[in-house]
PDB file of N, CA and C in Angstrom:
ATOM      1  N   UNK A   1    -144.144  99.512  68.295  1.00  0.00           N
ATOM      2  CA  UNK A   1    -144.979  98.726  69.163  1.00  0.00           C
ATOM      3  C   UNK A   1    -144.971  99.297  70.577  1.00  0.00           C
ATOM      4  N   UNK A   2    -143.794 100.192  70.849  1.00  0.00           N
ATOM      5  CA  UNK A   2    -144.038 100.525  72.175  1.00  0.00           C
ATOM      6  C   UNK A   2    -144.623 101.688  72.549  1.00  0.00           C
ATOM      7  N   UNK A   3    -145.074 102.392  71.444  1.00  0.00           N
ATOM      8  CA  UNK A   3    -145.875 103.869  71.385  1.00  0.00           C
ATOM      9  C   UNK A   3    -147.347 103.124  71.148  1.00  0.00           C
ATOM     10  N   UNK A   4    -147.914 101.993  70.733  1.00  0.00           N
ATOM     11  CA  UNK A   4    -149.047 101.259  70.967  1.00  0.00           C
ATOM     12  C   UNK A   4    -149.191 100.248  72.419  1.00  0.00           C
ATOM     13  N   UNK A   5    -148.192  99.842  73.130  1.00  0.00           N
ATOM     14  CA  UNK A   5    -148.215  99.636  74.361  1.00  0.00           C
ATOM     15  C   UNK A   5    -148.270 100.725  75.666  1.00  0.00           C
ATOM     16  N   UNK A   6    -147.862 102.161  75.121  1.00  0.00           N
ATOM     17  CA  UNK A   6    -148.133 102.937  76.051  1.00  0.00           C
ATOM     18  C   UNK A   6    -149.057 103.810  75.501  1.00  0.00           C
ATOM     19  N   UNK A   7    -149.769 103.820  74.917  1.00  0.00           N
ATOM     20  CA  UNK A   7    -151.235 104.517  74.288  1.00  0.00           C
ATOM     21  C   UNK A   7    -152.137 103.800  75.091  1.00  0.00           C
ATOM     22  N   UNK A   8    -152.090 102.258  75.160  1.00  0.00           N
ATOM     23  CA  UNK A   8    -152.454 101.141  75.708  1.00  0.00           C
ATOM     24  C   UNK A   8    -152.714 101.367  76.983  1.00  0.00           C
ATOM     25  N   UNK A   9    -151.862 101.293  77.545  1.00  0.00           N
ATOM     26  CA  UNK A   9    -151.476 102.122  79.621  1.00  0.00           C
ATOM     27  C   UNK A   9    -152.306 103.209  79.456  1.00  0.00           C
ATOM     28  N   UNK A  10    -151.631 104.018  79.323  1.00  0.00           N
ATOM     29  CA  UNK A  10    -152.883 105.360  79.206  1.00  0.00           C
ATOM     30  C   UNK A  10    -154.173 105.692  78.911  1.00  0.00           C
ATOM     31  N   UNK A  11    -154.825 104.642  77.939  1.00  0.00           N
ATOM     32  CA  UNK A  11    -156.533 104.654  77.922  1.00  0.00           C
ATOM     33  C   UNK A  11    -156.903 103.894  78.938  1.00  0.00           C
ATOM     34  N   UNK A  12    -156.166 102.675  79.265  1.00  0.00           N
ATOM     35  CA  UNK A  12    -157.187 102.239  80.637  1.00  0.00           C
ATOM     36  C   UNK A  12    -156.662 102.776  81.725  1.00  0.00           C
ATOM     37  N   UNK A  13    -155.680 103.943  82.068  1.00  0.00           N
ATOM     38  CA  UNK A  13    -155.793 104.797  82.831  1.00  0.00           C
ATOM     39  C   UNK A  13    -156.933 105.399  83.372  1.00  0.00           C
ATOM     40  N   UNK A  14    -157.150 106.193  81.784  1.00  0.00           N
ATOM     41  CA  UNK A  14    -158.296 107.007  81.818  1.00  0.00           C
ATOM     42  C   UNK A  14    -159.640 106.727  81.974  1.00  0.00           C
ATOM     43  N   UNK A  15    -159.417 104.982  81.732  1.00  0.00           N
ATOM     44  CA  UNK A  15    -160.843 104.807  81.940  1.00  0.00           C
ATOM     45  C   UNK A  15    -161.106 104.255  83.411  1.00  0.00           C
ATOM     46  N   UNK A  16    -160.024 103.678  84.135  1.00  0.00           N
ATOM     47  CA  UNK A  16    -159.705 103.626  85.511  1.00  0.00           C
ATOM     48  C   UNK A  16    -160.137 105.127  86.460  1.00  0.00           C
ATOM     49  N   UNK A  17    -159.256 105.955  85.975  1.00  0.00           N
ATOM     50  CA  UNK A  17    -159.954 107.408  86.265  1.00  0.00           C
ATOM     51  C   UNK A  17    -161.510 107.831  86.393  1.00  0.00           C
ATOM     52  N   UNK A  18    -161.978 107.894  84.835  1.00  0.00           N
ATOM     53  CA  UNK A  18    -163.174 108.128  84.592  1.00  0.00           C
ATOM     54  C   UNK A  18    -164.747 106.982  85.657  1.00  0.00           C
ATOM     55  N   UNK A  19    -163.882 105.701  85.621  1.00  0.00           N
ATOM     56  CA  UNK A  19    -165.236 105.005  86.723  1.00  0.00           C
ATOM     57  C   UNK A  19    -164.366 105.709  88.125  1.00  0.00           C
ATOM     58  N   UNK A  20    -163.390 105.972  88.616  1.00  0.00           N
ATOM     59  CA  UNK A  20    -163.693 106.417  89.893  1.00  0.00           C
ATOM     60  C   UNK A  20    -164.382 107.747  90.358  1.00  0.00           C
ATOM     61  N   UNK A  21    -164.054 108.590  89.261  1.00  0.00           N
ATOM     62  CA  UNK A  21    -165.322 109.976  89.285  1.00  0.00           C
ATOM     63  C   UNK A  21    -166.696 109.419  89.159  1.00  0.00           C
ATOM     64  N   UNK A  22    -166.979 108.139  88.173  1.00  0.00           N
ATOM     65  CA  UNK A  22    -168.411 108.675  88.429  1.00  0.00           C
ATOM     66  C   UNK A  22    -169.053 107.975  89.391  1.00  0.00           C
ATOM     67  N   UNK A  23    -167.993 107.217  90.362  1.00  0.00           N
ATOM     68  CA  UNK A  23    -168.431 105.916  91.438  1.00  0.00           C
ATOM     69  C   UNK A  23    -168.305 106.973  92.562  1.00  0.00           C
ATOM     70  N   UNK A  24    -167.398 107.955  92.984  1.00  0.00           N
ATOM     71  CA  UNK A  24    -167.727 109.169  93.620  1.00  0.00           C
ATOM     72  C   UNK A  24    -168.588 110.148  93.361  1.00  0.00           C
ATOM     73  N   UNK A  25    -168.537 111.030  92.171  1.00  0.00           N
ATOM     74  CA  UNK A  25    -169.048 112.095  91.802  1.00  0.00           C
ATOM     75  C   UNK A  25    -170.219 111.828  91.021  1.00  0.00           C
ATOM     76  N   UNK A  26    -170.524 111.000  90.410  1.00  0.00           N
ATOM     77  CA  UNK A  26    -171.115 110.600  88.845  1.00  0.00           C
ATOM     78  C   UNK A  26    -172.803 111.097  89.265  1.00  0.00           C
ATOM     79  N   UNK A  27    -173.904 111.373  88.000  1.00  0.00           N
ATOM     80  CA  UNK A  27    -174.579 111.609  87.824  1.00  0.00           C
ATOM     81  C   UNK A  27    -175.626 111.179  88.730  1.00  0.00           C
ATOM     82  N   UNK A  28    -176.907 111.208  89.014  1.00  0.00           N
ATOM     83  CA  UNK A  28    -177.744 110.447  88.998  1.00  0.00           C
ATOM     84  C   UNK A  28    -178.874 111.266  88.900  1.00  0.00           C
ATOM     85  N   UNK A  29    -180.247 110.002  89.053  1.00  0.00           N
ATOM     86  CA  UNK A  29    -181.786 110.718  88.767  1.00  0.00           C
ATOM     87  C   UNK A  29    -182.146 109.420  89.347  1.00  0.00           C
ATOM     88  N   UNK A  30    -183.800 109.960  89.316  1.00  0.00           N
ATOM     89  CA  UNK A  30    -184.526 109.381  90.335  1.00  0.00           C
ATOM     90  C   UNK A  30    -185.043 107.693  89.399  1.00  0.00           C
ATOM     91  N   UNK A  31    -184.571 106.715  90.492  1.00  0.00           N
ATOM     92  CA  UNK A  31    -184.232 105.239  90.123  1.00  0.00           C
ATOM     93  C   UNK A  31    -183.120 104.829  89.536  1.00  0.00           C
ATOM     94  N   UNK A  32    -181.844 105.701  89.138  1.00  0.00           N
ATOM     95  CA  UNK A  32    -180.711 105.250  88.628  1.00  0.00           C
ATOM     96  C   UNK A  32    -179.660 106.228  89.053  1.00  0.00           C
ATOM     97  N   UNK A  33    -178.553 105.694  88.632  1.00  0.00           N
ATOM     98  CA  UNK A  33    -177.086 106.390  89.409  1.00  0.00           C
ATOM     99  C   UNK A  33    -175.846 105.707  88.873  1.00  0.00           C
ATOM    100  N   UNK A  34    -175.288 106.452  88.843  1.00  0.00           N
ATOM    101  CA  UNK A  34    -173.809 106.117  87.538  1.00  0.00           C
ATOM    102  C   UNK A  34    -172.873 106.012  89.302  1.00  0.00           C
ATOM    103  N   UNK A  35    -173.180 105.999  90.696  1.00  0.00           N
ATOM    104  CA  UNK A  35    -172.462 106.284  91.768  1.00  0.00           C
ATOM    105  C   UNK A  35    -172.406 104.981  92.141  1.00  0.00           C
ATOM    106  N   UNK A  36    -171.065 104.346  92.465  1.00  0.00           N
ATOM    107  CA  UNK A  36    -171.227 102.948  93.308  1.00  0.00           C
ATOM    108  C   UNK A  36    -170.771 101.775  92.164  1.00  0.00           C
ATOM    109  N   UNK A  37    -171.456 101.022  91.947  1.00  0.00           N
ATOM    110  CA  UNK A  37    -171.529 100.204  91.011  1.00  0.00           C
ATOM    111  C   UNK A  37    -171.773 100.713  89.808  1.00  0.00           C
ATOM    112  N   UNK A  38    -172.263 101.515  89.593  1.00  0.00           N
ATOM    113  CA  UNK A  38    -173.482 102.352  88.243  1.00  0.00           C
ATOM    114  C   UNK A  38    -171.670 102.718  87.845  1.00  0.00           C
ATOM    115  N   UNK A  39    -170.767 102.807  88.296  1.00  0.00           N
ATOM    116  CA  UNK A  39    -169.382 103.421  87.499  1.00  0.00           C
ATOM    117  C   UNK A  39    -168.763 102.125  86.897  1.00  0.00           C
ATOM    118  N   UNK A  40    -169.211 101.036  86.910  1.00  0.00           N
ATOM    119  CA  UNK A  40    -168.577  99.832  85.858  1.00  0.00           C
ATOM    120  C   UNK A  40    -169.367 100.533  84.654  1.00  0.00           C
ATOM    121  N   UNK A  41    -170.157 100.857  84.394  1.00  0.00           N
ATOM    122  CA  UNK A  41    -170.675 101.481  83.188  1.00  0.00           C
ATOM    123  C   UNK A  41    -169.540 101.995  82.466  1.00  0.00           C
ATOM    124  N   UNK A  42    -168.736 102.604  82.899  1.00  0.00           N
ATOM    125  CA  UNK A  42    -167.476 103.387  82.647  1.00  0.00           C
ATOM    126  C   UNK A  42    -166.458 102.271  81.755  1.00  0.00           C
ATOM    127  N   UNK A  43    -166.788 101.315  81.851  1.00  0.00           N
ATOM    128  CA  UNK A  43    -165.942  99.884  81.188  1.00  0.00           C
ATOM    129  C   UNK A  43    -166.411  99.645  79.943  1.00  0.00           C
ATOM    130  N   UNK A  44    -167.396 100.109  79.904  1.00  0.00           N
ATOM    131  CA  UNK A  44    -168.074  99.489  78.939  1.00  0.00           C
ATOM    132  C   UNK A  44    -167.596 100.304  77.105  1.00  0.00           C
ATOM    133  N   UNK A  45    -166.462 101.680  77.592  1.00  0.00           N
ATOM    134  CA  UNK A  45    -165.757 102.140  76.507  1.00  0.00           C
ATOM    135  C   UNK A  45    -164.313 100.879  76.027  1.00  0.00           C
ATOM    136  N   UNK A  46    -164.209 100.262  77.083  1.00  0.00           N
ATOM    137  CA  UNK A  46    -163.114  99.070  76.775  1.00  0.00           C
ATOM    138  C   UNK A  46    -163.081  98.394  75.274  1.00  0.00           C
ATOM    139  N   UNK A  47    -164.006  97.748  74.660  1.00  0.00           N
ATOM    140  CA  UNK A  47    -163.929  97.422  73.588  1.00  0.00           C
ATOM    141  C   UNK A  47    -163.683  98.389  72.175  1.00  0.00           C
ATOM    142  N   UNK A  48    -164.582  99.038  72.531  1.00  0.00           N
ATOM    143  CA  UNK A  48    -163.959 100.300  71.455  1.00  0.00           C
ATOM    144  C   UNK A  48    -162.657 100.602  71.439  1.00  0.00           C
ATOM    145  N   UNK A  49    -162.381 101.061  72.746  1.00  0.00           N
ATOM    146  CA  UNK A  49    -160.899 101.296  72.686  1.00  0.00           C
ATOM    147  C   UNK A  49    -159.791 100.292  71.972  1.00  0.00           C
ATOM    148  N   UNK A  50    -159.996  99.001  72.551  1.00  0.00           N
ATOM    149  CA  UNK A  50    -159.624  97.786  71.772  1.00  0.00           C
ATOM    150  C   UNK A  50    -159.449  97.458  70.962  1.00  0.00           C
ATOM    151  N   UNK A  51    -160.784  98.030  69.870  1.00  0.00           N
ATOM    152  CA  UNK A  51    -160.991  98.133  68.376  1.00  0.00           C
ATOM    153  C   UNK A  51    -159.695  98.972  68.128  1.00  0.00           C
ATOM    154  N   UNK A  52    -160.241 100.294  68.461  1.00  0.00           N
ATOM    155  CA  UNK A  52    -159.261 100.962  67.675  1.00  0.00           C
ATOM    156  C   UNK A  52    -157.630 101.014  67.623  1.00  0.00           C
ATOM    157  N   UNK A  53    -157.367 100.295  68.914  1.00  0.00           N
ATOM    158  CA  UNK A  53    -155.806 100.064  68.946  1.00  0.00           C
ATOM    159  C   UNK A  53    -155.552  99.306  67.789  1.00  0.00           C
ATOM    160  N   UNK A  54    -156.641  98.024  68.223  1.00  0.00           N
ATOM    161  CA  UNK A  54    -156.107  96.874  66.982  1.00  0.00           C
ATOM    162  C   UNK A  54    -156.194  97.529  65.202  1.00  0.00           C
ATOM    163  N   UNK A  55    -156.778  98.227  64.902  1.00  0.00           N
ATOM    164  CA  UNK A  55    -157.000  98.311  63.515  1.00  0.00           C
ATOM    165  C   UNK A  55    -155.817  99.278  63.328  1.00  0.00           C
ATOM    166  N   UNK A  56    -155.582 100.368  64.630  1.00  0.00           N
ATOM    167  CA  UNK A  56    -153.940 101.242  64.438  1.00  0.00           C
ATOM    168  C   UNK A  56    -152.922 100.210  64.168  1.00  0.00           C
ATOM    169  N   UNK A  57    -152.931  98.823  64.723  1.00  0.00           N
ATOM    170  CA  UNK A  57    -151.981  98.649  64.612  1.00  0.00           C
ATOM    171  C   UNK A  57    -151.630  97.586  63.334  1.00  0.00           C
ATOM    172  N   UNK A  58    -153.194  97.027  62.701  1.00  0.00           N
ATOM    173  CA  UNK A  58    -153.177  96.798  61.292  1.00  0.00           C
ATOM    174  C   UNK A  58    -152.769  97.424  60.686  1.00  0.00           C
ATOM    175  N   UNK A  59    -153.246  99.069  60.772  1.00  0.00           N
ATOM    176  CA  UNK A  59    -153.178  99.610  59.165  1.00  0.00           C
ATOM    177  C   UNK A  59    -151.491 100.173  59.192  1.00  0.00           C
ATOM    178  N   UNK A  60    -151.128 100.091  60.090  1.00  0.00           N
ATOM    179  CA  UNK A  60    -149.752 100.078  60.681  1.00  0.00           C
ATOM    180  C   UNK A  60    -148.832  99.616  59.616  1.00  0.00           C
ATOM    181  N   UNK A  61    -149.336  98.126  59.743  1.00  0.00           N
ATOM    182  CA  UNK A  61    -148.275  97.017  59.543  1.00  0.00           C
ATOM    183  C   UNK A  61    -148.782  97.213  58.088  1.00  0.00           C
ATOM    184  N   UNK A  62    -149.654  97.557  57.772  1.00  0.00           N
ATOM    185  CA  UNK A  62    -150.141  97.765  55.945  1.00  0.00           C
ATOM    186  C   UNK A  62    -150.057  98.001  55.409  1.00  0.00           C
ATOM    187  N   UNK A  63    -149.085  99.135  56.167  1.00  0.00           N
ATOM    188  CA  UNK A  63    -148.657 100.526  55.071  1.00  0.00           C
ATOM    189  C   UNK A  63    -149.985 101.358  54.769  1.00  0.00           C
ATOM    190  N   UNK A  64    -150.665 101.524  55.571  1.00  0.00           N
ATOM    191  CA  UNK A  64    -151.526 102.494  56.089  1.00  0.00           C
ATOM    192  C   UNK A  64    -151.747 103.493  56.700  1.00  0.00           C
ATOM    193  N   UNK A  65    -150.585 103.450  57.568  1.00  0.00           N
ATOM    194  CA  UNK A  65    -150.543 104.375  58.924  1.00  0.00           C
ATOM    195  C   UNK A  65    -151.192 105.862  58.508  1.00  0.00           C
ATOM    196  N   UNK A  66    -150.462 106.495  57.310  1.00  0.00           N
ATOM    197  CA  UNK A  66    -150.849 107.755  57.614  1.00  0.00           C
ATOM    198  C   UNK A  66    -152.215 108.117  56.265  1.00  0.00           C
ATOM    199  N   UNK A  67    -152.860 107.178  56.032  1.00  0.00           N
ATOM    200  CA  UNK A  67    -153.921 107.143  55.043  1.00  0.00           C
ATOM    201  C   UNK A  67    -155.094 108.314  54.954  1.00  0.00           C
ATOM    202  N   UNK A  68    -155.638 108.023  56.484  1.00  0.00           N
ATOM    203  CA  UNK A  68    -156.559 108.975  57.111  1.00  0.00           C
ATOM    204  C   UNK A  68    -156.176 110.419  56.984  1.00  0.00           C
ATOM    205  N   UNK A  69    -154.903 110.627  57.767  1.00  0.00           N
ATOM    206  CA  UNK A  69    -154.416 111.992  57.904  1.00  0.00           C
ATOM    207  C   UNK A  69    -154.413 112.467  56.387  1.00  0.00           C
ATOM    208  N   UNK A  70    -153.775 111.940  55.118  1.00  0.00           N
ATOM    209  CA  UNK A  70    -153.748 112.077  53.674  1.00  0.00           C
ATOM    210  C   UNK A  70    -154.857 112.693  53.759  1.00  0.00           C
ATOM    211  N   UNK A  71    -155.473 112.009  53.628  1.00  0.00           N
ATOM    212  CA  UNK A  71    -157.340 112.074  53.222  1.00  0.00           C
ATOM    213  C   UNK A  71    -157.225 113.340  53.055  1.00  0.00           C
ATOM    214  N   UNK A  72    -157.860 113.473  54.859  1.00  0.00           N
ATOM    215  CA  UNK A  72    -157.985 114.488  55.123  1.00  0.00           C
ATOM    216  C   UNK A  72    -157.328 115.749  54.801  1.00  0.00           C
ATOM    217  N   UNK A  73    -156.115 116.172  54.682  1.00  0.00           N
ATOM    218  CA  UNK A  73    -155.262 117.212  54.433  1.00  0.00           C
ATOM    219  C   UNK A  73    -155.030 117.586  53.260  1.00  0.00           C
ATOM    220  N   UNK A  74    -155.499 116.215  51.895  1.00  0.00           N
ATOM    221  CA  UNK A  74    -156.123 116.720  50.765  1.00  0.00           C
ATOM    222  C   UNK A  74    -157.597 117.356  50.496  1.00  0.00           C
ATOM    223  N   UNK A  75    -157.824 116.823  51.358  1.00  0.00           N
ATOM    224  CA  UNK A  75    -159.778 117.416  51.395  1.00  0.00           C
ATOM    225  C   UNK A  75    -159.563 118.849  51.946  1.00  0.00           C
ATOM    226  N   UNK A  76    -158.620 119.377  52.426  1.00  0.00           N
ATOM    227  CA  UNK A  76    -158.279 120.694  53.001  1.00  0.00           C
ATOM    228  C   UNK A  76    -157.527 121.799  52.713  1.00  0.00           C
ATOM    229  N   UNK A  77    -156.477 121.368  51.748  1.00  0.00           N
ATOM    230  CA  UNK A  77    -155.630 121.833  51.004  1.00  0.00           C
ATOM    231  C   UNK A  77    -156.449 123.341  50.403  1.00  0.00           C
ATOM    232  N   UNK A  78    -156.406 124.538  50.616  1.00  0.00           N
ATOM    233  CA  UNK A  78    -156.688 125.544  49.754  1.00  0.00           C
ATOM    234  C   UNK A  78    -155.812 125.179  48.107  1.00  0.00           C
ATOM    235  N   UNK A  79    -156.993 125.833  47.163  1.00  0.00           N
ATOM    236  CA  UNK A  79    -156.992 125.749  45.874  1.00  0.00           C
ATOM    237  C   UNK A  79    -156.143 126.766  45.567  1.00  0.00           C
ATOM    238  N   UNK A  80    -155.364 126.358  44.471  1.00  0.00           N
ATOM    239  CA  UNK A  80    -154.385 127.644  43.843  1.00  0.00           C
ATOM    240  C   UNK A  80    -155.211 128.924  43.112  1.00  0.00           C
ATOM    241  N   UNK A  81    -154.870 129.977  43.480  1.00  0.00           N
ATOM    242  CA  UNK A  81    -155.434 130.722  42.349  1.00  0.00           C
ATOM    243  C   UNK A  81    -155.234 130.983  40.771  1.00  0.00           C
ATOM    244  N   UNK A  82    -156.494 130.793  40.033  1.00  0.00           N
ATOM    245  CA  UNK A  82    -155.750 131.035  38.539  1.00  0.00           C
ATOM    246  C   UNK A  82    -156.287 132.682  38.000  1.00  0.00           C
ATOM    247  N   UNK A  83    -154.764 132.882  37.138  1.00  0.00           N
ATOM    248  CA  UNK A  83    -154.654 133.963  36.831  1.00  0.00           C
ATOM    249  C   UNK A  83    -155.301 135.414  37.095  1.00  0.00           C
TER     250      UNK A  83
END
């Protein structure tokens, strides 16, 4: 739980980070601007992030954890050669 509480810290770091670049630096065009206010836009990755903690920390408790990685690393596995 405490490697999901500090995964936790660290994405809304980044997303703390990410609206102050684009509230300084951030994009714009003519009638809109990611600069100023236009960087709460930058929040709007919050729920996702959310999602995905919570379902890490379902499939966690599910005996899931490493399901995905499986998958995958069977889908990847080179084939033996025959004879």
């Amino acid at each position: 739980m405490g490697a999901a509480l500090f995964l936790g810290l660290l994405a809304g770091a980044a997303v703390s980070v990410l609206a102050f670049y684009l509230a300084r630096y951030g994009p714009s065009g003519e009638g809109w601007s990611f600069r100023g206010n236009g960087a709460l836009a930058a929040y709007t990755v919050v729920p996702a992030i959310l999602a995905a903690g919570w379902s890490a920390v379902i499939a966690y408790y599910r005996g899931r954890s490493r399901t995905a990685f499986r998958a995958w690393r069977g889908a990847h596995r080179p084939r033996a050669r025959s004879g």
